[in-house]
N, C-alpha and C. Protein backbone atom coordinates (compact mmCIF):
# COMPACT_ATOMS: atom_id res chain seq x y z
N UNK A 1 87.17 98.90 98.00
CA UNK A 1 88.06 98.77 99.13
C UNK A 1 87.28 98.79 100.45
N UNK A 2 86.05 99.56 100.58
CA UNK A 2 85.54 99.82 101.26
C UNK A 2 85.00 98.06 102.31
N UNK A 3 84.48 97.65 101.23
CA UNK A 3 84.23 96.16 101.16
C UNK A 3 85.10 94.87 102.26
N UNK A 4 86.63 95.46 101.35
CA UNK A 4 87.66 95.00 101.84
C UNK A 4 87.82 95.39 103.67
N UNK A 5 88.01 96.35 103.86
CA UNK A 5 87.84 96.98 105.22
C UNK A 5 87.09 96.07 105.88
N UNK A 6 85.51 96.28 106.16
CA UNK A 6 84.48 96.00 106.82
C UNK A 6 84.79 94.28 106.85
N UNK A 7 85.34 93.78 105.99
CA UNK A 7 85.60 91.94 106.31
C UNK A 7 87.07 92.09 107.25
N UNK A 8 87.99 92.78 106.76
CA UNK A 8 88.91 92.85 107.49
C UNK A 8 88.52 92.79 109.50
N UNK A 9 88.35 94.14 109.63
CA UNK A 9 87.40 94.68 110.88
C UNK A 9 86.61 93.51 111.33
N UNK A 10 85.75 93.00 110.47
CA UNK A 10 84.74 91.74 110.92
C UNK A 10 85.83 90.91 112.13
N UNK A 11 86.27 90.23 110.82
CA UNK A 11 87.35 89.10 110.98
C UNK A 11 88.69 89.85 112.11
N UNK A 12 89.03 90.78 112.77
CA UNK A 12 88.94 90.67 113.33
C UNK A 12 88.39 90.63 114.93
N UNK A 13 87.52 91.57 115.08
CA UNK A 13 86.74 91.77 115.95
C UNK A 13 86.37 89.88 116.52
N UNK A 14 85.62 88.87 115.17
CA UNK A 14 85.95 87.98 116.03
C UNK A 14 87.05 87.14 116.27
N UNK A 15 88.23 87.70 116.00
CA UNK A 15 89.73 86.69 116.27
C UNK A 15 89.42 87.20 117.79
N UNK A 16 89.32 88.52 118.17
CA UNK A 16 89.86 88.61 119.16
C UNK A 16 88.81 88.22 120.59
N UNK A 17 87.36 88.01 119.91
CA UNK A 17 86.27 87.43 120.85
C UNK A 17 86.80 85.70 121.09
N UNK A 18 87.27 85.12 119.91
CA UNK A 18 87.69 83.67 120.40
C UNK A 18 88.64 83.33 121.17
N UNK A 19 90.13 84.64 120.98
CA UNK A 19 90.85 84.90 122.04
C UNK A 19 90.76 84.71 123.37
N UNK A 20 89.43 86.30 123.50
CA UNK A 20 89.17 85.80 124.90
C UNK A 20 88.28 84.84 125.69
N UNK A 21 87.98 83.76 124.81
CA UNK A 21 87.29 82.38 124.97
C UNK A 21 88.67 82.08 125.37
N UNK A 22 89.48 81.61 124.63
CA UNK A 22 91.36 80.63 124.87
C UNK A 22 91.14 81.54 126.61
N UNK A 23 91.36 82.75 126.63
CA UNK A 23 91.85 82.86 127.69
C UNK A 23 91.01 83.32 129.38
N UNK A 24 90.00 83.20 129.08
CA UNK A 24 89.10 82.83 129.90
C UNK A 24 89.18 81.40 130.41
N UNK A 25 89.24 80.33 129.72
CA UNK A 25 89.49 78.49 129.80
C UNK A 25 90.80 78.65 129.86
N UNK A 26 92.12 79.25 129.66
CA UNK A 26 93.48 78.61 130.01
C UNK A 26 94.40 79.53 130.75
N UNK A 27 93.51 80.69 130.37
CA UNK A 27 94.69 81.72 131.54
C UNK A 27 94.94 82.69 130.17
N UNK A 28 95.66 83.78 130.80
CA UNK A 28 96.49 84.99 129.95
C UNK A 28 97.12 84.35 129.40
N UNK A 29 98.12 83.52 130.06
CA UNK A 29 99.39 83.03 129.33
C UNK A 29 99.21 81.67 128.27
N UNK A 30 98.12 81.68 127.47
CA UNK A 30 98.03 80.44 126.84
C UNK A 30 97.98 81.80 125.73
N UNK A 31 97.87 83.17 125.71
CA UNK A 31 98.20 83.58 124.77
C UNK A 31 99.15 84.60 124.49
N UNK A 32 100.29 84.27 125.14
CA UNK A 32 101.55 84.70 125.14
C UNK A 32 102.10 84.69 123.78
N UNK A 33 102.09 83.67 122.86
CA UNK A 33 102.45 83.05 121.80
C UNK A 33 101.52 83.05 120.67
N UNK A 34 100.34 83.70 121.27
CA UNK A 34 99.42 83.69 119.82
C UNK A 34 99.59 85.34 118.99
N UNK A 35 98.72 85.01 118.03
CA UNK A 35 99.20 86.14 116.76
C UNK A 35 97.83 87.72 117.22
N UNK A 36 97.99 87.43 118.45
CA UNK A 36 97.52 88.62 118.70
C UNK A 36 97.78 90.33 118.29
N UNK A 37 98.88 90.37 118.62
CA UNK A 37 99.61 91.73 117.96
C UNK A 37 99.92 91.72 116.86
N UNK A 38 99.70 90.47 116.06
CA UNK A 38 99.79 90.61 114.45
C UNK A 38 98.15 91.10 113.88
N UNK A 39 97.53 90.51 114.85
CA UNK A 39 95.83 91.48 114.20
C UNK A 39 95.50 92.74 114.61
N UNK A 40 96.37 93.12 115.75
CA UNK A 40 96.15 94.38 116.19
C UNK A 40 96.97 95.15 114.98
N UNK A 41 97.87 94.94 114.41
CA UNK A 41 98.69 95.42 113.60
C UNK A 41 97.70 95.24 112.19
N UNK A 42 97.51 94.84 111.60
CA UNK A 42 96.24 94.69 110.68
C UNK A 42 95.38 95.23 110.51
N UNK A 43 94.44 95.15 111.74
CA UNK A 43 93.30 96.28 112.44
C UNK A 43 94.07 97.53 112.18
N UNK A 44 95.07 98.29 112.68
CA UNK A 44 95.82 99.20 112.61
C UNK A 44 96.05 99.69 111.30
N UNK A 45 96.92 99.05 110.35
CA UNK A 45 96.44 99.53 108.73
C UNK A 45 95.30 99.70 108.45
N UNK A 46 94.53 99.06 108.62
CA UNK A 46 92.91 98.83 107.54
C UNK A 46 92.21 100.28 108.28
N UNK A 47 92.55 100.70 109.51
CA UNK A 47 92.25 102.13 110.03
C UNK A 47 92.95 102.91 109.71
N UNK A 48 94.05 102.88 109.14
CA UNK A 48 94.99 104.27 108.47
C UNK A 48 94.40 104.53 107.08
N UNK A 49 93.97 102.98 106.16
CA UNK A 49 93.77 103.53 105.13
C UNK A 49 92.66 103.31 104.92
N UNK A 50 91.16 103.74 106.14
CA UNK A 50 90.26 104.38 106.33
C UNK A 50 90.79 105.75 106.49
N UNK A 51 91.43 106.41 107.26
CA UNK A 51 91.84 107.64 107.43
C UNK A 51 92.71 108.47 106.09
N UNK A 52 93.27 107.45 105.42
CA UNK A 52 93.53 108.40 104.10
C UNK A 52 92.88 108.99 103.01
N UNK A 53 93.19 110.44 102.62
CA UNK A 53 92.55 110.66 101.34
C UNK A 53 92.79 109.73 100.15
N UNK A 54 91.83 110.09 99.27
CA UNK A 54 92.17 109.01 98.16
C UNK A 54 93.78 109.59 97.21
N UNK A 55 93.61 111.05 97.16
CA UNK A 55 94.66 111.08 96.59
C UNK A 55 96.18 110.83 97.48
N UNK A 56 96.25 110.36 98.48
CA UNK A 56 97.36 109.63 99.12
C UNK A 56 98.27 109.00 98.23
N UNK A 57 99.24 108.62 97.71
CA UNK A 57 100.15 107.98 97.23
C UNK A 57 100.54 106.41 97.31
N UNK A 58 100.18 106.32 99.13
CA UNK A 58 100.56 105.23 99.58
C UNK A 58 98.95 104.51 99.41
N UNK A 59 98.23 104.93 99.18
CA UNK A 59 96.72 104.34 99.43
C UNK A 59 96.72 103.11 98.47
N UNK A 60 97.36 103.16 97.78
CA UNK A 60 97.74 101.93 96.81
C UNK A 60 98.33 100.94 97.03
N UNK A 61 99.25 101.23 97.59
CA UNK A 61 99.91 99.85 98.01
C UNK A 61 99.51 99.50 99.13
N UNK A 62 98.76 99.79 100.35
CA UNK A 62 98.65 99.48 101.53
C UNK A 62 96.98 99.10 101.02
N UNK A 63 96.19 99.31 99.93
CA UNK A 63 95.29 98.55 99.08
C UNK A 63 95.69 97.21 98.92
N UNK A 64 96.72 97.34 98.65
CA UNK A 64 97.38 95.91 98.00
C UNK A 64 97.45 95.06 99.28
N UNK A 65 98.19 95.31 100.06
CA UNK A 65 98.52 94.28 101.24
C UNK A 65 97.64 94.41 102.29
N UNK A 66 96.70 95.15 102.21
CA UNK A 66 95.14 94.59 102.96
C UNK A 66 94.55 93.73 102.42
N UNK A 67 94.45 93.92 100.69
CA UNK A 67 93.91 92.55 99.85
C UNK A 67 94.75 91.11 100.11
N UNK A 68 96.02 91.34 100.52
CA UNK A 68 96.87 90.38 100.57
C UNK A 68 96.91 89.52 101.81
N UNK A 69 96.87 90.21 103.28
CA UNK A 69 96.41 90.00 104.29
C UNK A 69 94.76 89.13 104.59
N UNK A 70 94.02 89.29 103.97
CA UNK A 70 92.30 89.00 103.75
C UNK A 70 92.41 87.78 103.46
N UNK A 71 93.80 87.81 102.39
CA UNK A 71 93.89 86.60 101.97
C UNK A 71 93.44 84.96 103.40
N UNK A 72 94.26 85.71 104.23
CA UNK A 72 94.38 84.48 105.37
C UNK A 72 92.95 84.12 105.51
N UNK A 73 91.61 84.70 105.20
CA UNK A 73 90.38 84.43 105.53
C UNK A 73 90.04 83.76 104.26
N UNK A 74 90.26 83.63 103.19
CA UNK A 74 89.77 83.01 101.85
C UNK A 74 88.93 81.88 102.45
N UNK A 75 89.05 80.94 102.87
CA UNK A 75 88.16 79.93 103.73
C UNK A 75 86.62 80.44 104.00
N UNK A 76 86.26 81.88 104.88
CA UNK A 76 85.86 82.57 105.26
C UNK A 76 84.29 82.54 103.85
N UNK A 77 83.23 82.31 104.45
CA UNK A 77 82.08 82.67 103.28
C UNK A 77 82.27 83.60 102.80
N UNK A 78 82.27 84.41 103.80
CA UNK A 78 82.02 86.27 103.05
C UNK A 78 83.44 87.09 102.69
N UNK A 79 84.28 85.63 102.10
CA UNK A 79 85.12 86.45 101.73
C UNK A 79 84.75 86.29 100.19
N UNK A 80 85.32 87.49 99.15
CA UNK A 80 85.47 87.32 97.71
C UNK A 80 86.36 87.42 96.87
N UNK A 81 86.23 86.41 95.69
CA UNK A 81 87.22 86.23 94.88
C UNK A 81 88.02 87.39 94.62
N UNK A 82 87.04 87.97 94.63
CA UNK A 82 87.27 89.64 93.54
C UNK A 82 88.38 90.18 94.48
N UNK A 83 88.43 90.13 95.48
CA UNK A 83 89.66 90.92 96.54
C UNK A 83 90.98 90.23 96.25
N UNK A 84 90.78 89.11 95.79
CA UNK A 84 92.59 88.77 96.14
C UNK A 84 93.35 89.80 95.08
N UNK A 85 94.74 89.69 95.44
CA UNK A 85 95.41 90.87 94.57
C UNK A 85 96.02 90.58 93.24
């Protein structure tokens, strides 16, 4: 999982560097409409379930839909088979 994380984090750290490429060249408001707060929200899990113990309950399923989420990078070199869910 650990694995999983650190591509997560990667991926986004640079969504949000190309971001501020868009909005440096078009203004704030060219990203009014982009999926910004959907990666902040992402980023946001993949740090909770860094912060959980393993014996957590929920650590399992929020396993699951980080693997599921990653998905959107499959394209991505350093992504791996082995993660999808």
């Amino acid at each position: 999982m650990d694995e999983v994380l650190k591509f997560i984090h990667a991926r986004y750290e640079w969504d949000n560097h190309a971001y501020a490429e868009v909005a440096y060249r078009f203004g704030g408001d060219a990203l009014l409409d982009s999926h910004l707060p959907m990666l902040d929200l992402v980023d946001m899990l993949a740090r909770e379930c860094e912060a959980m113990e393993p014996a957590d309950p929920r650590v399992t399923g929020l396993a699951y839909a980080l693997r599921v989420l990653a998905q959107s990078y499959a394209d991505h070199p350093d992504y791996r088979e082995a993660w999808r869910p």
